[in-house]
PDB file of N, CA and C in Angstrom:
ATOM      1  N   UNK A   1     307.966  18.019 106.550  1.00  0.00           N
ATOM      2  CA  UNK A   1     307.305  18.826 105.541  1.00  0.00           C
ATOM      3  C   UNK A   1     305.896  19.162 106.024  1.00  0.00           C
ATOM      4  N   UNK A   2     305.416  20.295 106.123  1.00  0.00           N
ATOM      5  CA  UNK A   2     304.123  20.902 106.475  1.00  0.00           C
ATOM      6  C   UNK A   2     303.053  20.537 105.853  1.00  0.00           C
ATOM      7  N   UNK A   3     303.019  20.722 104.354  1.00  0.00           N
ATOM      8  CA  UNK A   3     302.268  20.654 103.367  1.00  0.00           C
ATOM      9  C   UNK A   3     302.980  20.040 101.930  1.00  0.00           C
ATOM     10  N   UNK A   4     302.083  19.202 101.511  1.00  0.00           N
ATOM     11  CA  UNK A   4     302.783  18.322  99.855  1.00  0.00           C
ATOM     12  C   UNK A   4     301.318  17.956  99.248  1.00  0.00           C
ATOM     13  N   UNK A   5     301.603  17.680  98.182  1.00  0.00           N
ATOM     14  CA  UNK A   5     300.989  17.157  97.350  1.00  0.00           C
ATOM     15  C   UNK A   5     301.155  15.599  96.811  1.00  0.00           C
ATOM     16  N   UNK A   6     300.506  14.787  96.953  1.00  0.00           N
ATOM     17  CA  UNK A   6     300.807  13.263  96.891  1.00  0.00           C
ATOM     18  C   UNK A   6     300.623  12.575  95.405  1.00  0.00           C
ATOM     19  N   UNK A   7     301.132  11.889  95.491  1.00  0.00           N
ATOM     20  CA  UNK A   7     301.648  11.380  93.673  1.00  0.00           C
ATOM     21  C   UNK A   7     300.031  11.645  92.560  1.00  0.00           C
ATOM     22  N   UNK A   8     299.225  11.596  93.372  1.00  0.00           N
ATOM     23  CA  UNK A   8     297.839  11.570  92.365  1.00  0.00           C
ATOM     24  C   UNK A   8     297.442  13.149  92.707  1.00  0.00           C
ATOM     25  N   UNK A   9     298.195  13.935  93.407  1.00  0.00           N
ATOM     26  CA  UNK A   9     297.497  15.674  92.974  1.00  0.00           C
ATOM     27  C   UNK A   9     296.882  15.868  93.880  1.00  0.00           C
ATOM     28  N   UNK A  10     296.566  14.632  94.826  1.00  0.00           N
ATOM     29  CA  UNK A  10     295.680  15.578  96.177  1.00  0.00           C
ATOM     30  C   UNK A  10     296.079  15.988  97.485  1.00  0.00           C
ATOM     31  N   UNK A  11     295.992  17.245  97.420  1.00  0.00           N
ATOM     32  CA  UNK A  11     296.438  17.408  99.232  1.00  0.00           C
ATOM     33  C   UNK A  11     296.762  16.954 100.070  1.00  0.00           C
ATOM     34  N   UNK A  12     297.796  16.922 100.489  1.00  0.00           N
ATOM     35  CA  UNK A  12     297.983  16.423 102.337  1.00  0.00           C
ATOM     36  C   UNK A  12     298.673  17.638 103.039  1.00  0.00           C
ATOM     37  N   UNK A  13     298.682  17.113 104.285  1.00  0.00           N
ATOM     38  CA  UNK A  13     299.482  17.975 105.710  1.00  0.00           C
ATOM     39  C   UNK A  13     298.048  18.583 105.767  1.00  0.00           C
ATOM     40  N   UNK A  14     299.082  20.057 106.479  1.00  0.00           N
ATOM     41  CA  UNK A  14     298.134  20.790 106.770  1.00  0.00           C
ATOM     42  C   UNK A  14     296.911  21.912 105.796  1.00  0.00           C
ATOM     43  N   UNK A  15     297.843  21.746 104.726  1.00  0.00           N
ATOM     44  CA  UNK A  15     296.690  22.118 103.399  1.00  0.00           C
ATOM     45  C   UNK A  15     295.627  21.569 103.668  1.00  0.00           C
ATOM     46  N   UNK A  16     295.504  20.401 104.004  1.00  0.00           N
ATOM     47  CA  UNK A  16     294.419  19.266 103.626  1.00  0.00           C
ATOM     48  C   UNK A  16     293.474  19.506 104.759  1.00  0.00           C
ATOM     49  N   UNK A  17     293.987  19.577 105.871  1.00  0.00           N
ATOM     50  CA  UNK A  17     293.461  20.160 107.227  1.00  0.00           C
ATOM     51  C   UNK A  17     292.693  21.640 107.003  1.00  0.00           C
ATOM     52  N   UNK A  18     293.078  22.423 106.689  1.00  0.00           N
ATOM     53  CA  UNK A  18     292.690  24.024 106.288  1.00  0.00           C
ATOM     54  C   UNK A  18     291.439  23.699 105.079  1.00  0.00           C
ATOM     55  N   UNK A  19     292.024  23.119 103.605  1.00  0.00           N
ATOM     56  CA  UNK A  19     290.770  22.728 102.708  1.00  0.00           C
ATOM     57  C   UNK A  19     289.601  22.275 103.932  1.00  0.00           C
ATOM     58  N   UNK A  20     289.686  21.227 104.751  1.00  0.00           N
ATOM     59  CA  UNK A  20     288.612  20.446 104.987  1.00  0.00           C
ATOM     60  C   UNK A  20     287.661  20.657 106.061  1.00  0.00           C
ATOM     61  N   UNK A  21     288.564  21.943 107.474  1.00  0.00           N
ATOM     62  CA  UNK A  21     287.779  23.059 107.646  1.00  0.00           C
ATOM     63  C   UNK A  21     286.499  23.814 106.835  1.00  0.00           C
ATOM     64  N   UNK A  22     287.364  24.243 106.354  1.00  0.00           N
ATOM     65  CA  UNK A  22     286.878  25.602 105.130  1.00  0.00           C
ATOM     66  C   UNK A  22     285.639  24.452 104.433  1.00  0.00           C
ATOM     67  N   UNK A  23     285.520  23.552 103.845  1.00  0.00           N
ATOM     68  CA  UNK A  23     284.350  22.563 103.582  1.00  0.00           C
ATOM     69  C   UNK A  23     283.325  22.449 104.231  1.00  0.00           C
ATOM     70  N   UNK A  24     283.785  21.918 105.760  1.00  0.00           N
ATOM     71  CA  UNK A  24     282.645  22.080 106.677  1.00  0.00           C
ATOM     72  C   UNK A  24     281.634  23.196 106.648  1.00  0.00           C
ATOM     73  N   UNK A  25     282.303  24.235 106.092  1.00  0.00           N
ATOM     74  CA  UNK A  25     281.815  25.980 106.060  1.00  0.00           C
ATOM     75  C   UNK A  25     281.304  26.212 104.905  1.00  0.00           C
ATOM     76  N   UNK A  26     281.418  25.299 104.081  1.00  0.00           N
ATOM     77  CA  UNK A  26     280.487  25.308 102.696  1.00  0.00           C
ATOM     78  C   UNK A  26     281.169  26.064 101.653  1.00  0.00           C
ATOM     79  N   UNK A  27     282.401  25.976 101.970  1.00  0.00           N
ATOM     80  CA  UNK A  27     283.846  26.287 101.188  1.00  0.00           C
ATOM     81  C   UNK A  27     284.534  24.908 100.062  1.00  0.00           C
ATOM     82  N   UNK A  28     284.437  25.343  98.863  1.00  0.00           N
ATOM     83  CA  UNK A  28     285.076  23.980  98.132  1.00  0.00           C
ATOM     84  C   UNK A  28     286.376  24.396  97.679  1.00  0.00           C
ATOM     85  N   UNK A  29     287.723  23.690  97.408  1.00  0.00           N
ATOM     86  CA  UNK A  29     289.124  23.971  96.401  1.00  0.00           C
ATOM     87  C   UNK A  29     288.917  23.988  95.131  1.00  0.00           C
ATOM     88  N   UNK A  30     288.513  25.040  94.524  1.00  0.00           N
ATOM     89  CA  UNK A  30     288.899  25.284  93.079  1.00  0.00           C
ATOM     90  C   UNK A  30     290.127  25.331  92.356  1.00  0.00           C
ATOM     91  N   UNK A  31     290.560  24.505  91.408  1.00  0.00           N
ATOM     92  CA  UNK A  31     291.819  24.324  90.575  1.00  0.00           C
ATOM     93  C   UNK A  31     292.937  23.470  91.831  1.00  0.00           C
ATOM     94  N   UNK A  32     293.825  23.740  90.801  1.00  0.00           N
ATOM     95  CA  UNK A  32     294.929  23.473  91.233  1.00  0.00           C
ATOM     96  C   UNK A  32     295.612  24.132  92.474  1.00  0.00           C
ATOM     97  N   UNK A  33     296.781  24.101  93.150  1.00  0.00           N
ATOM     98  CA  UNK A  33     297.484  25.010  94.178  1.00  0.00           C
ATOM     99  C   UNK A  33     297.828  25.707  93.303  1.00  0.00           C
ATOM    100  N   UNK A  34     298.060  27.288  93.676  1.00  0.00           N
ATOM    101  CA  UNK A  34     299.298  28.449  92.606  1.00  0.00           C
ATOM    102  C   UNK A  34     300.250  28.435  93.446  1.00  0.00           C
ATOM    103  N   UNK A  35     301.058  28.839  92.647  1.00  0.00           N
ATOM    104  CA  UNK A  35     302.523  28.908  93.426  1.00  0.00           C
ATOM    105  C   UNK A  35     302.690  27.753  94.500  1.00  0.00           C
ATOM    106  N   UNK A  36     302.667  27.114  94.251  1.00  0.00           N
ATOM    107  CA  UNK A  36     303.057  25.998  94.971  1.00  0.00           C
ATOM    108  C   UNK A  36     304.534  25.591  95.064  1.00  0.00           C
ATOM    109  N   UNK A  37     304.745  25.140  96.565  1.00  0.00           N
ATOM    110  CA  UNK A  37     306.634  24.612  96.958  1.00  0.00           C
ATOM    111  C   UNK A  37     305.745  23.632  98.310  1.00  0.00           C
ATOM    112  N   UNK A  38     307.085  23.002  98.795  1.00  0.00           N
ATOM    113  CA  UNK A  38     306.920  22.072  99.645  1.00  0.00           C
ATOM    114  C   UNK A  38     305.892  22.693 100.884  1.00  0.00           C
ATOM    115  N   UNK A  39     306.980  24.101 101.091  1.00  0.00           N
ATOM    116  CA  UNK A  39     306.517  24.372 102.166  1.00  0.00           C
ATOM    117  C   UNK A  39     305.521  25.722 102.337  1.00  0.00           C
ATOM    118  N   UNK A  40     304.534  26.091 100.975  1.00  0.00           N
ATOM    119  CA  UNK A  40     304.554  27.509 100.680  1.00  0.00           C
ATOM    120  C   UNK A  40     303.529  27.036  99.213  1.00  0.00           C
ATOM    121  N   UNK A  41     302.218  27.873 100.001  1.00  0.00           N
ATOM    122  CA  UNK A  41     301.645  26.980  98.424  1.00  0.00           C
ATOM    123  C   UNK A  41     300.267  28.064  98.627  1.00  0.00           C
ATOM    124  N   UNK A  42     299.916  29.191  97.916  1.00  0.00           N
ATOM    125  CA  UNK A  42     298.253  29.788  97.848  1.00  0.00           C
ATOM    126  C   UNK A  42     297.005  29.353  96.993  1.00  0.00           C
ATOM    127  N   UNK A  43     295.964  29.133  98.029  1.00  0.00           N
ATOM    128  CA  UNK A  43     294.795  28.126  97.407  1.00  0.00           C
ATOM    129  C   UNK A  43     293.618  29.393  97.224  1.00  0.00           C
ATOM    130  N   UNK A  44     292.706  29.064  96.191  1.00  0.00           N
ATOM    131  CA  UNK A  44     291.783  29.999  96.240  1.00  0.00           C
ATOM    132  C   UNK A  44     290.412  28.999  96.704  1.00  0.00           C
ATOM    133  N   UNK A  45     289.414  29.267  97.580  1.00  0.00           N
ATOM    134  CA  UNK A  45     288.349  28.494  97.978  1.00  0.00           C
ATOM    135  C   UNK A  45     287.189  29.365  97.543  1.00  0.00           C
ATOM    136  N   UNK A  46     286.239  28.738  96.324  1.00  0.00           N
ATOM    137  CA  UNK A  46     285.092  29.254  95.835  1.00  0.00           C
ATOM    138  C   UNK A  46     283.970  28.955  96.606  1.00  0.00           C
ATOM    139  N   UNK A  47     282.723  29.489  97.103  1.00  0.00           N
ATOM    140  CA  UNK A  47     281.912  29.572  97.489  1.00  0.00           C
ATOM    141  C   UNK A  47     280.383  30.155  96.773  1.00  0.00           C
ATOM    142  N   UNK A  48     279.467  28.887  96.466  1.00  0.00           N
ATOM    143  CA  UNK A  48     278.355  29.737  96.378  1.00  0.00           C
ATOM    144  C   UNK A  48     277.536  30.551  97.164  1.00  0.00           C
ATOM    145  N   UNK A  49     277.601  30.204  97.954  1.00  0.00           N
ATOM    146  CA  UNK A  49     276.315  31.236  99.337  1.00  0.00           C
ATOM    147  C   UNK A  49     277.515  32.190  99.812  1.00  0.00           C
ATOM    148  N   UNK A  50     278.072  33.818  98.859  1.00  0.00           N
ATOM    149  CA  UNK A  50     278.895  34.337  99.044  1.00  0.00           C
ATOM    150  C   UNK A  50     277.725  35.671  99.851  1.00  0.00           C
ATOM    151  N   UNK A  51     276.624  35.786  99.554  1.00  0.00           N
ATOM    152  CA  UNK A  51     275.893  36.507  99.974  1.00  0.00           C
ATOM    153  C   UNK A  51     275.378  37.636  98.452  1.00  0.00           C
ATOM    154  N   UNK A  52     274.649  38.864  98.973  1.00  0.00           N
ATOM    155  CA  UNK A  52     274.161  39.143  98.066  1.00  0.00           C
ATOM    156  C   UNK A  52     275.085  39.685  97.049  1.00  0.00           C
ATOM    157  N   UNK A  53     275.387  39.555  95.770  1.00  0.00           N
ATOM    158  CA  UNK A  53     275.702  41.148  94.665  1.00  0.00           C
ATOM    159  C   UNK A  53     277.405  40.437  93.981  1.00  0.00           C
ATOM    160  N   UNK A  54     277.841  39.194  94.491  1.00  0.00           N
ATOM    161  CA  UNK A  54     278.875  38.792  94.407  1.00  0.00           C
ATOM    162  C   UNK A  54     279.530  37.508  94.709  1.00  0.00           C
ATOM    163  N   UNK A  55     280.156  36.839  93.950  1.00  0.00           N
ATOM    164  CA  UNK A  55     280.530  35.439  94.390  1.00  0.00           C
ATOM    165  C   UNK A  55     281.973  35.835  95.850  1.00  0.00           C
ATOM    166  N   UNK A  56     281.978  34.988  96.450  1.00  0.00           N
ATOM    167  CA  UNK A  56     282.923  35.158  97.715  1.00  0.00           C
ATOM    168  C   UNK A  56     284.280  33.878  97.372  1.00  0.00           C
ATOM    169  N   UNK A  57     285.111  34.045  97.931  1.00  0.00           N
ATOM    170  CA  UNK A  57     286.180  33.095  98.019  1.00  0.00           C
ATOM    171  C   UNK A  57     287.010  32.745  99.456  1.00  0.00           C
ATOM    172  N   UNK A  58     287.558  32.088  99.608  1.00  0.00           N
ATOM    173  CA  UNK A  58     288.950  32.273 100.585  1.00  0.00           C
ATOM    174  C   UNK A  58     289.995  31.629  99.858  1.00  0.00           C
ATOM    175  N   UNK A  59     290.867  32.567 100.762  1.00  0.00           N
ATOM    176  CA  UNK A  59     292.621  32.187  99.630  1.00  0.00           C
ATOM    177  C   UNK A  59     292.921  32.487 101.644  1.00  0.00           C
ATOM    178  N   UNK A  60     294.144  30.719 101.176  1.00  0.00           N
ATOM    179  CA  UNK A  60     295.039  30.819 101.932  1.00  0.00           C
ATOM    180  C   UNK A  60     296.336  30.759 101.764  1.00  0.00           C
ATOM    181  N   UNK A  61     297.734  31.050 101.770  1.00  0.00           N
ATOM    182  CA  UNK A  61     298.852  30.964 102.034  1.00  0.00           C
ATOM    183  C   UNK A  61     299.661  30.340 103.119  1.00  0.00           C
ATOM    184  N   UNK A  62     300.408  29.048 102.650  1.00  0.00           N
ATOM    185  CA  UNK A  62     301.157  28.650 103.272  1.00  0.00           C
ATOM    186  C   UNK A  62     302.550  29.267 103.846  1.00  0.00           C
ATOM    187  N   UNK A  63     302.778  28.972 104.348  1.00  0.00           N
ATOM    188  CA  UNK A  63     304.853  29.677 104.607  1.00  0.00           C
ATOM    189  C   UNK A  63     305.127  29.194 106.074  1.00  0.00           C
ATOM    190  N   UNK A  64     306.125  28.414 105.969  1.00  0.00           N
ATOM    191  CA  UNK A  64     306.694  27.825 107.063  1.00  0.00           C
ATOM    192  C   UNK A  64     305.359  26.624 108.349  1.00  0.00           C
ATOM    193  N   UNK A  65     305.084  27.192 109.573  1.00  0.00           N
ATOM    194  CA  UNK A  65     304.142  26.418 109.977  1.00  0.00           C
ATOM    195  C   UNK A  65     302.932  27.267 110.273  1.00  0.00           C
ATOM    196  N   UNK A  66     302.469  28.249 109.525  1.00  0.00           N
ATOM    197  CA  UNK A  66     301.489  28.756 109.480  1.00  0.00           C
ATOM    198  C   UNK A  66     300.569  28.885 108.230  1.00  0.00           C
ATOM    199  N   UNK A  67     299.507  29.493 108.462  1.00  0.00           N
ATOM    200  CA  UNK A  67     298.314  29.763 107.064  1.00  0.00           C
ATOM    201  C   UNK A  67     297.409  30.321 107.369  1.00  0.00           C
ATOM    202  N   UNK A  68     297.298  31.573 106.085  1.00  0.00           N
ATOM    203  CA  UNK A  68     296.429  32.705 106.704  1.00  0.00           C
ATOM    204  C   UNK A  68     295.353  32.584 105.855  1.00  0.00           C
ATOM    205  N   UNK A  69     294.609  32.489 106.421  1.00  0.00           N
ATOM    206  CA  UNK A  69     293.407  31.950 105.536  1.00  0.00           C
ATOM    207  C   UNK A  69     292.581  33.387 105.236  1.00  0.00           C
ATOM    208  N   UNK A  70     292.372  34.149 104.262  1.00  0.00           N
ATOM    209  CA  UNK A  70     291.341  35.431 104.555  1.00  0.00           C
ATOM    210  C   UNK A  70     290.187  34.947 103.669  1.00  0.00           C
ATOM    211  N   UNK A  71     288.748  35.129 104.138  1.00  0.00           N
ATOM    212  CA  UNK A  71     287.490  34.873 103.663  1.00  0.00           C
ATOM    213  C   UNK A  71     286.820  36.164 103.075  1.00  0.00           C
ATOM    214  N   UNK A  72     286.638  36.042 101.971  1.00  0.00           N
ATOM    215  CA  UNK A  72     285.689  37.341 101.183  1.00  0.00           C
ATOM    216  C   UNK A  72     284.212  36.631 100.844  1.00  0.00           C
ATOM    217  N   UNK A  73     283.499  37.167 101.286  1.00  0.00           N
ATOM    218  CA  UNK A  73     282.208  37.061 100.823  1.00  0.00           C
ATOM    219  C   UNK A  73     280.981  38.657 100.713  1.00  0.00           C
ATOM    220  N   UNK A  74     280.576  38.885  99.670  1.00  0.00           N
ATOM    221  CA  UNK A  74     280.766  39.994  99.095  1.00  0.00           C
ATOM    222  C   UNK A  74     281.164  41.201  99.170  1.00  0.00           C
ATOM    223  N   UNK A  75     280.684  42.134 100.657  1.00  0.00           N
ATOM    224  CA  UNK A  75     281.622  42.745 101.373  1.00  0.00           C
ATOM    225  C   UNK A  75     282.251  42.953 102.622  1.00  0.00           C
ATOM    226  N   UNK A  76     282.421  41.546 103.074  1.00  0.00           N
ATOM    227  CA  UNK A  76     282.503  41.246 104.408  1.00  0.00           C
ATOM    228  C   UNK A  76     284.009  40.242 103.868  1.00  0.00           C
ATOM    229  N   UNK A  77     285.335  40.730 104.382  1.00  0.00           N
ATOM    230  CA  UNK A  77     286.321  40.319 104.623  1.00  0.00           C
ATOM    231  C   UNK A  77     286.637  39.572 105.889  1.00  0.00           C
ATOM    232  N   UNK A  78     287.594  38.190 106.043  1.00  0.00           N
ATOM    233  CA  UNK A  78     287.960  37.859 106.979  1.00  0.00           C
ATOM    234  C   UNK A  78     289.057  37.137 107.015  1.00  0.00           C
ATOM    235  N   UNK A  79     290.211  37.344 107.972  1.00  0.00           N
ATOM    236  CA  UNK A  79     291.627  36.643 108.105  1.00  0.00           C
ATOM    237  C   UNK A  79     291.566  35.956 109.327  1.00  0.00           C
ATOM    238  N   UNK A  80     291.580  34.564 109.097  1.00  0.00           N
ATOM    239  CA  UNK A  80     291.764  33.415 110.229  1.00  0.00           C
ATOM    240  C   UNK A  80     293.494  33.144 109.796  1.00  0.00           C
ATOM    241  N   UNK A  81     293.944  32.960 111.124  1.00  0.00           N
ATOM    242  CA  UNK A  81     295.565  32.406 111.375  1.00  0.00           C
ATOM    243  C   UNK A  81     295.740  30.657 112.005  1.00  0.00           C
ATOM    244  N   UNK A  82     296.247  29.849 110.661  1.00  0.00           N
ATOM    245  CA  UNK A  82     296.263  28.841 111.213  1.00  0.00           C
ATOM    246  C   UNK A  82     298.142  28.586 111.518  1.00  0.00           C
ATOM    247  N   UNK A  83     298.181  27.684 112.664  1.00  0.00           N
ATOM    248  CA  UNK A  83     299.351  27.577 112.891  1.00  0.00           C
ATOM    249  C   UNK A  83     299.623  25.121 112.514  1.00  0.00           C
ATOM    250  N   UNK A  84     300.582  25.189 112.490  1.00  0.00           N
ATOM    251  CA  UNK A  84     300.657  23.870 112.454  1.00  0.00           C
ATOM    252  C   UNK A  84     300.997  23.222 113.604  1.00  0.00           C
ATOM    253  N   UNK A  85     300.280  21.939 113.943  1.00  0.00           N
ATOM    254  CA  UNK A  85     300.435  21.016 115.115  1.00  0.00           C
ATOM    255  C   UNK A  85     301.779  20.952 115.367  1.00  0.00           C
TER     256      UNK A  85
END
């Protein structure tokens, strides 16, 4: 299994890997996973220092052994491709 969620709600696999990236970067996990499955799960990552005129986020998507992480911060878009070990 790529990615799960462990009996108390918190992240593991490679979710947990991608969240804790994205942290280092001054990226936090807001809410819950949406759409969440074993292998297939989209996260939204809130950010205060999104830059000027707008709050920024990243949302990634799981599916199979990859995750596309795209970063918005106000009008500057970005898609990082993560693959799994």
């Amino acid at each position: 299994m790529i990615t799960e969620v462990d009996e108390s709600g918190h992240i593991i696999g490679m979710a947990a890997i991608a969240a804790t990236v994205l942290d280092h970067h001054g990226f936090a996990l807001v809410g819950e996973p949406l759409a969440w499955t074993a292998t297939r799960g989209t996260f939204r990552i809130a950010t205060p220092n999104a830059g000027r005129g707008g709050r920024g986020y990243a949302e990634f998507l799981l599916e199979g052994g990859t995750a596309v992480v795209t970063i918005q911060a106000g009008t500057l878009t970005r898609s990082l491709l993560f693959h799994a070990p």
